[in-house]
C-alpha atoms as a PDB file:
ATOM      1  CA  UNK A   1     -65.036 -65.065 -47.972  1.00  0.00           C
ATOM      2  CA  UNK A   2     -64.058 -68.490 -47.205  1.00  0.00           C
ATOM      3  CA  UNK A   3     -60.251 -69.865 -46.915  1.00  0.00           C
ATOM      4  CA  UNK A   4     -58.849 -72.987 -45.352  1.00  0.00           C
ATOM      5  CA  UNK A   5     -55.276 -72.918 -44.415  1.00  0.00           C
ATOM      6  CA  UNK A   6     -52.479 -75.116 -44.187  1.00  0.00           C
ATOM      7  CA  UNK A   7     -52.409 -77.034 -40.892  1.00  0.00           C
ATOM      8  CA  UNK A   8     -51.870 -80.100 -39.352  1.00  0.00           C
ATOM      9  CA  UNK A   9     -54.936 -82.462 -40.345  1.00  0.00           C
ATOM     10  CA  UNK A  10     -56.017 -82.664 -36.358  1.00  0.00           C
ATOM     11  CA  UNK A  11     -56.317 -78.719 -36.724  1.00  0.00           C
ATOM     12  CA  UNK A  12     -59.243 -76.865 -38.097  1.00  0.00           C
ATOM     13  CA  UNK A  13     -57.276 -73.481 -39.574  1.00  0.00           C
ATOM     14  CA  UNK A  14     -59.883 -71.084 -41.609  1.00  0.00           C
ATOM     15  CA  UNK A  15     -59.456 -67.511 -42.532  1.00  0.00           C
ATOM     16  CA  UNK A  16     -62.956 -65.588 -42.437  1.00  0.00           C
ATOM     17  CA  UNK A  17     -62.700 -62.334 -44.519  1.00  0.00           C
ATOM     18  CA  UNK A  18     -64.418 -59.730 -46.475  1.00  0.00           C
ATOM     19  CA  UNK A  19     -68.433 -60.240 -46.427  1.00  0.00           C
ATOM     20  CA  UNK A  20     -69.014 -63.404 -44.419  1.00  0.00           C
ATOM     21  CA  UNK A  21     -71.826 -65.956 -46.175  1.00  0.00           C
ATOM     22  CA  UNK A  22     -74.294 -68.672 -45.267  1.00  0.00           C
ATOM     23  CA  UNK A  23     -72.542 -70.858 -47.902  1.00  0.00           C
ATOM     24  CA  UNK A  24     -68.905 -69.602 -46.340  1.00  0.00           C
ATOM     25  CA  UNK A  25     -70.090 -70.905 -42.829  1.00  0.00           C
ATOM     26  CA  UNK A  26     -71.646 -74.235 -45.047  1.00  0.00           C
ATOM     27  CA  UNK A  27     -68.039 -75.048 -45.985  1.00  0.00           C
ATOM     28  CA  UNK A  28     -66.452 -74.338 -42.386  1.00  0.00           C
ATOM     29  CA  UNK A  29     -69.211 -76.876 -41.327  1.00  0.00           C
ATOM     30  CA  UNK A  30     -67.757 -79.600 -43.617  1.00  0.00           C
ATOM     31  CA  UNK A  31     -64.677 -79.346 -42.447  1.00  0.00           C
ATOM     32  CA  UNK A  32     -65.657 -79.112 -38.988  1.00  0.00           C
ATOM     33  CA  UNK A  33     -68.154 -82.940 -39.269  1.00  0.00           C
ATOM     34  CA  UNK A  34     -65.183 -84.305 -41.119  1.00  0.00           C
ATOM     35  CA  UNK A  35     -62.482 -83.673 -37.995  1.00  0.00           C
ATOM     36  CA  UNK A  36     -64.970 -84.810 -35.684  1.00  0.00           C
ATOM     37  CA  UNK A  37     -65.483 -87.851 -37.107  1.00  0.00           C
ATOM     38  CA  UNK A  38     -61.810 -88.507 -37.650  1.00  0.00           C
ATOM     39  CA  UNK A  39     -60.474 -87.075 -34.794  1.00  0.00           C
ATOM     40  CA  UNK A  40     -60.711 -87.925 -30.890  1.00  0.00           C
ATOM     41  CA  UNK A  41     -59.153 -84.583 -30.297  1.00  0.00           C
ATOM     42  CA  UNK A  42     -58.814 -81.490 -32.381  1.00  0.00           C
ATOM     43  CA  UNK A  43     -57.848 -78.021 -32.425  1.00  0.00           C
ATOM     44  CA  UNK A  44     -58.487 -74.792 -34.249  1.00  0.00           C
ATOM     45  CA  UNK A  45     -56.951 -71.556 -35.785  1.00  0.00           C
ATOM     46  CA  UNK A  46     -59.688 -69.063 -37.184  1.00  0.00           C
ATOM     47  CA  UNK A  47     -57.915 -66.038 -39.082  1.00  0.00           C
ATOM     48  CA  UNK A  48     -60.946 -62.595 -38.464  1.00  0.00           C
ATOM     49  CA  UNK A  49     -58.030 -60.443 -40.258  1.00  0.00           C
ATOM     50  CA  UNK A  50     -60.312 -58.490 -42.797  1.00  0.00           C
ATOM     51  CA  UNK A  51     -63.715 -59.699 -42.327  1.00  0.00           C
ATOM     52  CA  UNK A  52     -65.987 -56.776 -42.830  1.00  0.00           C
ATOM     53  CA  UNK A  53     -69.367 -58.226 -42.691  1.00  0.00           C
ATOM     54  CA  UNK A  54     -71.496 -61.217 -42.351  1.00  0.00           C
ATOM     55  CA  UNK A  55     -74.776 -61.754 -43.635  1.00  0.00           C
ATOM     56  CA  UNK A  56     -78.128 -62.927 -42.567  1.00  0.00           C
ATOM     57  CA  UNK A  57     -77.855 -66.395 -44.103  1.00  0.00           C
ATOM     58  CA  UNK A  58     -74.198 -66.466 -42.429  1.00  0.00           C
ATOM     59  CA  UNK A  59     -75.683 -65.689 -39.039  1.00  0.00           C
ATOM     60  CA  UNK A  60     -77.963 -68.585 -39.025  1.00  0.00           C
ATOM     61  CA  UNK A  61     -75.791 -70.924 -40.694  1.00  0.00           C
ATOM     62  CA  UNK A  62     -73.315 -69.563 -38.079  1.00  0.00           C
ATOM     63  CA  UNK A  63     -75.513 -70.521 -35.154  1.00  0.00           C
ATOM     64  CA  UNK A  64     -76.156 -73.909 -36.666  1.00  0.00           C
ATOM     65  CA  UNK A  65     -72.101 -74.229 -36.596  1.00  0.00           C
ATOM     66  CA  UNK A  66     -71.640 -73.208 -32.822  1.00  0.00           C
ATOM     67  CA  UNK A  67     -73.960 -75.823 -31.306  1.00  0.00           C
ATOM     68  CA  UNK A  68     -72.377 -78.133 -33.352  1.00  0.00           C
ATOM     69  CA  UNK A  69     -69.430 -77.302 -31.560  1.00  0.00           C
ATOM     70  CA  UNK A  70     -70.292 -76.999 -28.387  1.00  0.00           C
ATOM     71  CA  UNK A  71     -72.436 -80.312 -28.540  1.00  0.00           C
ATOM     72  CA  UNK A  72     -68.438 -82.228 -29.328  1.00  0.00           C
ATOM     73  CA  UNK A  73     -66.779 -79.403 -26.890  1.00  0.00           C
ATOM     74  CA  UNK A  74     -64.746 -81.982 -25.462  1.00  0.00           C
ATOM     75  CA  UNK A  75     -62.838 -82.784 -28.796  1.00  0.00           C
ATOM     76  CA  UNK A  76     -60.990 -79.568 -28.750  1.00  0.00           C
ATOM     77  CA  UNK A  77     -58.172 -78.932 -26.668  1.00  0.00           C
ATOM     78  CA  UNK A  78     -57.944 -74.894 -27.932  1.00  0.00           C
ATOM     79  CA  UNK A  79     -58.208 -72.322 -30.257  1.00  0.00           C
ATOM     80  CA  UNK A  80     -55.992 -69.401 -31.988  1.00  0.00           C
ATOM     81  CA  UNK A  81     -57.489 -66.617 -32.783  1.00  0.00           C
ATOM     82  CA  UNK A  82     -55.838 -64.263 -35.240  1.00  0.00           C
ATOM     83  CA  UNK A  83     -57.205 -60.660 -35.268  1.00  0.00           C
ATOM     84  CA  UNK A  84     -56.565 -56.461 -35.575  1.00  0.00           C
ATOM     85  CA  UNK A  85     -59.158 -56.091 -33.402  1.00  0.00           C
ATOM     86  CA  UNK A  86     -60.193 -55.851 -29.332  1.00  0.00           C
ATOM     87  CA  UNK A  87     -63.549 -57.837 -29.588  1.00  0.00           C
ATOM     88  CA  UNK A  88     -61.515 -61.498 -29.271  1.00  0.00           C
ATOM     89  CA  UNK A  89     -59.329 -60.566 -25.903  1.00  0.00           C
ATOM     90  CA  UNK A  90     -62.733 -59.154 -24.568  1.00  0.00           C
ATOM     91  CA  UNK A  91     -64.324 -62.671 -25.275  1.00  0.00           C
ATOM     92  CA  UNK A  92     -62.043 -64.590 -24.055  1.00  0.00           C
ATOM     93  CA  UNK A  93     -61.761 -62.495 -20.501  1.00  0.00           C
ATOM     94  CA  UNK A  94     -65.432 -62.943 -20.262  1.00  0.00           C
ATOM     95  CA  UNK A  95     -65.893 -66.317 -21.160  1.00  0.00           C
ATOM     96  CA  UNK A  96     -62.271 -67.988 -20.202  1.00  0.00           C
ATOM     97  CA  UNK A  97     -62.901 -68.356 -16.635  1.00  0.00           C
ATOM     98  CA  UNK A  98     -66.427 -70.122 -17.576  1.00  0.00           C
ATOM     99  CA  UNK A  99     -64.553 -72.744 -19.900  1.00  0.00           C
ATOM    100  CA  UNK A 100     -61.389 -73.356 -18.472  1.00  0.00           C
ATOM    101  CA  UNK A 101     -60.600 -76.875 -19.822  1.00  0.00           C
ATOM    102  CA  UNK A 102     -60.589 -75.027 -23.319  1.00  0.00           C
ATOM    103  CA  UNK A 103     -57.572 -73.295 -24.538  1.00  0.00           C
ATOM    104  CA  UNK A 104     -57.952 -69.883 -25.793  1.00  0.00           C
ATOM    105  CA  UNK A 105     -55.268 -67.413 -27.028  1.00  0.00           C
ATOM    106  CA  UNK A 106     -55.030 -64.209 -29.370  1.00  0.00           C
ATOM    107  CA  UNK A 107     -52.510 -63.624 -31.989  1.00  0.00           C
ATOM    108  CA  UNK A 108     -51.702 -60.686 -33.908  1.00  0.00           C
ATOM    109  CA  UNK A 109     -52.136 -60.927 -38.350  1.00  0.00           C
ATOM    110  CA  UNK A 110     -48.463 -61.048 -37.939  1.00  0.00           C
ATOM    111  CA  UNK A 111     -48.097 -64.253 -35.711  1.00  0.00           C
ATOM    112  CA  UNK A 112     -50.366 -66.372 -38.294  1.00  0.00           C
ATOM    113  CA  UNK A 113     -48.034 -69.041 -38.072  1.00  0.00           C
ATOM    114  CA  UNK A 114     -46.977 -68.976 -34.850  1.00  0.00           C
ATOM    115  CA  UNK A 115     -51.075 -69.094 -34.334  1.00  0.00           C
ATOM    116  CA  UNK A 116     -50.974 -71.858 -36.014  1.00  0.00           C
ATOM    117  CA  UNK A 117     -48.351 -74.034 -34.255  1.00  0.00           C
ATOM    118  CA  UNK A 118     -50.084 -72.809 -30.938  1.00  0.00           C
ATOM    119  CA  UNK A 119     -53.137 -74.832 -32.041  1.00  0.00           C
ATOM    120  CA  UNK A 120     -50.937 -78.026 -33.555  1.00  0.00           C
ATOM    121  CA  UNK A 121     -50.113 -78.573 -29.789  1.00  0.00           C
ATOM    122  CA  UNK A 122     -52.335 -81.080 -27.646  1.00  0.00           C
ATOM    123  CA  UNK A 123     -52.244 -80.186 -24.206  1.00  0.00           C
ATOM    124  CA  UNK A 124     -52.338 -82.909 -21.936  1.00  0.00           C
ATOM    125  CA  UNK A 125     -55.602 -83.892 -20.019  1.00  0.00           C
ATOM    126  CA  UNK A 126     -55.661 -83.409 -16.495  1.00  0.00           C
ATOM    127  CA  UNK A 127     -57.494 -86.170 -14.885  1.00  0.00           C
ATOM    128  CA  UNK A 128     -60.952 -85.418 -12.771  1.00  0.00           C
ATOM    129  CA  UNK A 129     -60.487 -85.478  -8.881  1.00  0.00           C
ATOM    130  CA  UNK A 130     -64.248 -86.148  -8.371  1.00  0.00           C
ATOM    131  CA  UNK A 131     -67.481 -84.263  -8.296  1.00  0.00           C
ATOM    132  CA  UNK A 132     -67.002 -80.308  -8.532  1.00  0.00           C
ATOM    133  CA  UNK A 133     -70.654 -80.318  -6.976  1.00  0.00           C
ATOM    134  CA  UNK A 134     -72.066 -81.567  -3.175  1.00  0.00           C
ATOM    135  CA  UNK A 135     -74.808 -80.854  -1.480  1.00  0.00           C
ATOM    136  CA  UNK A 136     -74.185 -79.132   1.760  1.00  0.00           C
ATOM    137  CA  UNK A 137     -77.043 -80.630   4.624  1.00  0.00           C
ATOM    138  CA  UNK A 138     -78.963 -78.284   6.702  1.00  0.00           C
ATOM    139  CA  UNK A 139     -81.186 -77.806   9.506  1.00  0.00           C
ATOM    140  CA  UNK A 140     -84.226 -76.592   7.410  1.00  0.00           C
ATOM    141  CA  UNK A 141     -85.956 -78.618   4.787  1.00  0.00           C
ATOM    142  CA  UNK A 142     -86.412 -75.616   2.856  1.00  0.00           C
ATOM    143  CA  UNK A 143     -82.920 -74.451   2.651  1.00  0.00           C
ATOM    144  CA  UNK A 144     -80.738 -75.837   0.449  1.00  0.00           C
ATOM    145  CA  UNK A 145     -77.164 -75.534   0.153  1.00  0.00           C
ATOM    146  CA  UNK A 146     -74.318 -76.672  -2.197  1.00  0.00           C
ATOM    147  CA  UNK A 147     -70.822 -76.258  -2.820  1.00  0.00           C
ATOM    148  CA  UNK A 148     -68.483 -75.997  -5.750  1.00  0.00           C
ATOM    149  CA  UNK A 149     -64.774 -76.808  -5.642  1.00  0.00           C
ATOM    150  CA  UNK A 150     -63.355 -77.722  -8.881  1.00  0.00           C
ATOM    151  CA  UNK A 151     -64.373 -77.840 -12.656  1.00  0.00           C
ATOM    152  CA  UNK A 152     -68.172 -78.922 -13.029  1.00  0.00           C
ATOM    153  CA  UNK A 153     -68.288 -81.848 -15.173  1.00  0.00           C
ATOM    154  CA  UNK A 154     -71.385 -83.433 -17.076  1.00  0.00           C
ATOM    155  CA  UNK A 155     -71.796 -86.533 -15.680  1.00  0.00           C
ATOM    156  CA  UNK A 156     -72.070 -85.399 -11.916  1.00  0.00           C
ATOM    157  CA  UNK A 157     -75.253 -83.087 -13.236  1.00  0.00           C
ATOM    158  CA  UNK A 158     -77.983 -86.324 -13.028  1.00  0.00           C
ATOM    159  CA  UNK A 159     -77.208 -86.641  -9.637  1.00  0.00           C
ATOM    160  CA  UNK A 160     -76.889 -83.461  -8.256  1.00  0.00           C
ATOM    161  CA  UNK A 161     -80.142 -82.354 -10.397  1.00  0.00           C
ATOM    162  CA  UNK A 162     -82.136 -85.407  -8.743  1.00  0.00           C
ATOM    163  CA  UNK A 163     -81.240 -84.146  -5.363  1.00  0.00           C
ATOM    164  CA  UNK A 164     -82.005 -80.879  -6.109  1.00  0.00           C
ATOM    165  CA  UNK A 165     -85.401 -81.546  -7.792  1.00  0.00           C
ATOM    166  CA  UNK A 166     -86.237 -83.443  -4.181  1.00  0.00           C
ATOM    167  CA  UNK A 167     -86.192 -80.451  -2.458  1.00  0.00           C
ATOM    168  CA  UNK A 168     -87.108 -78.386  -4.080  1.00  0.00           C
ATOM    169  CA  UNK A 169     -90.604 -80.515  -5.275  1.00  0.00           C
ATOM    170  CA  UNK A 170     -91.281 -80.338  -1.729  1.00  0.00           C
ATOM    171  CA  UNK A 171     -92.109 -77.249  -0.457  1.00  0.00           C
ATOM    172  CA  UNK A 172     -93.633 -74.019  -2.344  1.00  0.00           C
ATOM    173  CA  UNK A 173     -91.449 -71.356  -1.398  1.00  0.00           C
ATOM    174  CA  UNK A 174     -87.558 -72.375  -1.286  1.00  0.00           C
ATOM    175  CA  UNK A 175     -83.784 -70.819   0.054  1.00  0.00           C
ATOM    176  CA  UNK A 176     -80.809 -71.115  -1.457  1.00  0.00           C
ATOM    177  CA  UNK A 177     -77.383 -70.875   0.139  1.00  0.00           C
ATOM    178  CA  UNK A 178     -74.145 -71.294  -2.899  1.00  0.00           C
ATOM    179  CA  UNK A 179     -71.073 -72.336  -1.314  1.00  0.00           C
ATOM    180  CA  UNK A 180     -67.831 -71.844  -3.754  1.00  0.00           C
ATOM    181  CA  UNK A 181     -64.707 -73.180  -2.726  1.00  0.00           C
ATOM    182  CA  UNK A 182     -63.146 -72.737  -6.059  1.00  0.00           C
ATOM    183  CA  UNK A 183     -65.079 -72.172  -9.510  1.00  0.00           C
ATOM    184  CA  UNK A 184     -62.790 -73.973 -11.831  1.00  0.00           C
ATOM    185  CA  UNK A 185     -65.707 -73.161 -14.851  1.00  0.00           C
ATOM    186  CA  UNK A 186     -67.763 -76.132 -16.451  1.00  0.00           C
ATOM    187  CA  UNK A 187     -68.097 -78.812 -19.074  1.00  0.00           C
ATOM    188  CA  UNK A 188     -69.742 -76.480 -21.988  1.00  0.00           C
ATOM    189  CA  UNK A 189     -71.696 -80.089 -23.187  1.00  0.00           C
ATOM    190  CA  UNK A 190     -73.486 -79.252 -19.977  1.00  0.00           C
ATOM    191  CA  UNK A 191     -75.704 -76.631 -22.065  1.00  0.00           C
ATOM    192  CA  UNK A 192     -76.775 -79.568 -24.492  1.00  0.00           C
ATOM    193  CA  UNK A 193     -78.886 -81.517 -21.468  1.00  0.00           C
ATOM    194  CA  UNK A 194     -82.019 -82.291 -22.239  1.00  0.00           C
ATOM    195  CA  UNK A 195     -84.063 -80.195 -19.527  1.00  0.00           C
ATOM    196  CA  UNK A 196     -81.856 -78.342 -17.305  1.00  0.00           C
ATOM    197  CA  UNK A 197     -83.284 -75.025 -18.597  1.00  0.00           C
ATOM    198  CA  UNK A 198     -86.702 -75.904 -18.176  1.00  0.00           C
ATOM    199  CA  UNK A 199     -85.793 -77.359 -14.747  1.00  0.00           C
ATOM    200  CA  UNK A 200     -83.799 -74.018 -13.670  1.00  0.00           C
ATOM    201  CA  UNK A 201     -86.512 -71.911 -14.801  1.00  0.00           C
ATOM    202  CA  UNK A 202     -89.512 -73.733 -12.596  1.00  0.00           C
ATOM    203  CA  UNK A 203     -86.760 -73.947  -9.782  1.00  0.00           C
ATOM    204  CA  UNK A 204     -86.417 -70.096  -9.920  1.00  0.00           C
ATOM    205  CA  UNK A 205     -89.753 -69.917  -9.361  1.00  0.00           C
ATOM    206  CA  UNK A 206     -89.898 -71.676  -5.849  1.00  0.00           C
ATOM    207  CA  UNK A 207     -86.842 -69.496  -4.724  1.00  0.00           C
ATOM    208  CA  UNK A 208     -87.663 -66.547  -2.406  1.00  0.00           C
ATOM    209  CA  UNK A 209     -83.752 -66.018  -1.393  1.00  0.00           C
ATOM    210  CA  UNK A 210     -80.586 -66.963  -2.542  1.00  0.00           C
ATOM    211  CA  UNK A 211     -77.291 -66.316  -1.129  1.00  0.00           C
ATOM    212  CA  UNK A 212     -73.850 -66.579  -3.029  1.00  0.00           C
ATOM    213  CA  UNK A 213     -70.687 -67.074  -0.357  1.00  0.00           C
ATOM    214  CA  UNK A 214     -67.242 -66.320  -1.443  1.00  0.00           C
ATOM    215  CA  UNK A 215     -68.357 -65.745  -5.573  1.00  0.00           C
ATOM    216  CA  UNK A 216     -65.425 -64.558  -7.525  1.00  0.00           C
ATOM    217  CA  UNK A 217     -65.544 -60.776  -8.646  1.00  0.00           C
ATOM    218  CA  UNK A 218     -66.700 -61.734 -12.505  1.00  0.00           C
ATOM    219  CA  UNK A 219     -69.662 -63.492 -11.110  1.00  0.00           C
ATOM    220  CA  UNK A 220     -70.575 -61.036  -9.154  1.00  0.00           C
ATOM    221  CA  UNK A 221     -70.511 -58.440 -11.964  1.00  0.00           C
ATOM    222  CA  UNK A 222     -72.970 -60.840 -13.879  1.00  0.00           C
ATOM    223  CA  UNK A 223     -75.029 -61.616 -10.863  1.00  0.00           C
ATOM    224  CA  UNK A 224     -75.843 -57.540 -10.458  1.00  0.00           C
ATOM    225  CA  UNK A 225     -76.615 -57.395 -13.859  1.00  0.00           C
ATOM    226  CA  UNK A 226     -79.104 -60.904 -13.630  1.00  0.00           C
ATOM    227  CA  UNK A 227     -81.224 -59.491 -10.572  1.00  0.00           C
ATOM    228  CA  UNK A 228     -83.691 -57.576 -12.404  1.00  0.00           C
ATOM    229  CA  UNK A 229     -84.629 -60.561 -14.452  1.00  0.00           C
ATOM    230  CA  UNK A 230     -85.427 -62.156 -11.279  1.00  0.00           C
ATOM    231  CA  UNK A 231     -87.581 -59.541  -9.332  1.00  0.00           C
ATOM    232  CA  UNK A 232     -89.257 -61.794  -7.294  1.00  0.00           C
ATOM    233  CA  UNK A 233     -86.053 -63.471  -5.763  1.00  0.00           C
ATOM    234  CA  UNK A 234     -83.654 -61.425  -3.265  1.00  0.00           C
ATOM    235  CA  UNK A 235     -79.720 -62.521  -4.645  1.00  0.00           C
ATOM    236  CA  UNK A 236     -77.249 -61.528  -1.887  1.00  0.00           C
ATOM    237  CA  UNK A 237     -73.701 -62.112  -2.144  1.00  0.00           C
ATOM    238  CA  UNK A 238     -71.201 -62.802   1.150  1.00  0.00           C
ATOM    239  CA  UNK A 239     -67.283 -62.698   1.385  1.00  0.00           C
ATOM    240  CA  UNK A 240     -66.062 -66.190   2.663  1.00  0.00           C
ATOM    241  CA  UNK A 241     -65.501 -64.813   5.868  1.00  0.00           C
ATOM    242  CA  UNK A 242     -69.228 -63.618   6.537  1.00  0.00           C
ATOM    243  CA  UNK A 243     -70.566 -67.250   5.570  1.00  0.00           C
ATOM    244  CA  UNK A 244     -72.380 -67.331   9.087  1.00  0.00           C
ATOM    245  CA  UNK A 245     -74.070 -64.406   8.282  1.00  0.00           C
ATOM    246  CA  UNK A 246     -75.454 -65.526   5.174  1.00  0.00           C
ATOM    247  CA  UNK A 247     -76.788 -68.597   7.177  1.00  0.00           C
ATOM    248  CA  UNK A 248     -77.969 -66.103   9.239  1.00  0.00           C
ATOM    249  CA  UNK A 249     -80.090 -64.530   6.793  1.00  0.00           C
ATOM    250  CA  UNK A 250     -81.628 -67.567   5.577  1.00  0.00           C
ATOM    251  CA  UNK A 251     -82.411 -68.528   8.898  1.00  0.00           C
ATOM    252  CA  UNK A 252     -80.522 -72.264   9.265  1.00  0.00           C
ATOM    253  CA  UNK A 253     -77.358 -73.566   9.662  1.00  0.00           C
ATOM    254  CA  UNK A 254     -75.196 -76.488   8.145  1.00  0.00           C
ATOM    255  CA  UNK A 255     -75.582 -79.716   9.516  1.00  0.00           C
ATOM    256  CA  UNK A 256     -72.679 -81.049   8.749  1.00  0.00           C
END
């Protein structure tokens, strides 16, 4: 079942309960193209408290919904999320230090309407301090390196992809060295580029090591569990203070 709460009109509040429908999810969408298209920024407040199922025309309406979302990701400041259950803290641990630049909190059936105040608020936007991304020169044509410090942003991605794709379209067998400095997460409209997973993928393909330095203990987690989708590509991660090592074991050195 469908409900829309009372909220600011900047604020998409919804309460998703019983058995969850295609034409539930329809309505939700409404709402959500009509606060896009009135709003420069917006929040939300989705109420889970109850919902016991969701059908099959609910899960593909429901998919239809998210990339809408994430394709205007930059319109929303945060989100409340009201639930009894564990399944929205775990989300938000796993995906929270991916998309930092959105605001996400958890709120008890209880605190419905301090939920909903939460999500009235519009943070203020911190202002970028330049590319998140560089490349890092070496002294083998084959090795390439990059750092992160900061939040990833979209607009850096054309250039940094063109550089990348110049390497990498130059040689049949490729290393990779990862420098992070600080992974401040990245612009989710980043996933709505036309070809960067097709251009990952065929890069993947060229790379016969890849070394992570200084990757934060999450990522690390996830790049254990990635490895055996890659067999033909050895992943190694290094603590900041054993960079020199992993230049060691892709046989260069920075050049910088």
């Amino acid at each position: 079942m469908f409900e829309q709460l009372t909220a600011p009109d900047h604020v998409i509040a919804v309460h998703f309960s019983g058995s969850l429908t295609g034409e539930d999810i329809k309505q939700y969408k409404t709402i959500l193209d009509d606060k896009l298209g009135k709003y420069e920024r917006i929040n939300g407040c989705v109420d889970f408290t109850g919902l016991s199922d969701t059908n099959a025309d609910a899960l593909v309406e429901g998919m239809k919904a998210d990339i809408k979302f994430i394709s205007h990701i930059r319109q929303f400041s945060r989100c409340a999320i009201v639930s009894d259950k564990e399944w929205p803290r775990a989300m938000i641990r796993l995906v929270g230090p991916v998309f930092p630049t959105f605001e996400m909190k958890v709120f008890t059936p209880d605190q419905i309407d301090e939920a909903i105040k939460w999500a009235t608020e519009l943070p203020k936007i911190k202002a970028a301090k330049g590319p998140a991304m560089r490349i890092v020169p070496t002294t083998k044509d084959n090795v390439l390196a990059f750092e992160i410090n900061g939040v990833i942003s979209s607009e850096e991605i054309p250039a940094f992809t063109n550089q990348f794709n110049a390497i990498i379209n130059r040689h049949e067998k490729v290393r990779l060295l990862n420098r992070i400095k600080h992974f401040g997460g990245f612009d989710p409209t980043i996933l709505m580029q036309k070809g960067l997973v097709s251009m990952k993928l065929a890069a993947m393909q060229k790379v016969e090591r890849y070394a992570i330095v200084n990757a934060p203990g999450w990522m690390g987690v996830i790049i254990k569990t990635m490895n055996p989708i890659f067999p033909d590509i050895d992943i190694r991660t290094f603590p900041a203070d054993q960079e020199a090592d992993a230049w060691a074991w892709l046989g260069a050195e920075p050049s910088e």
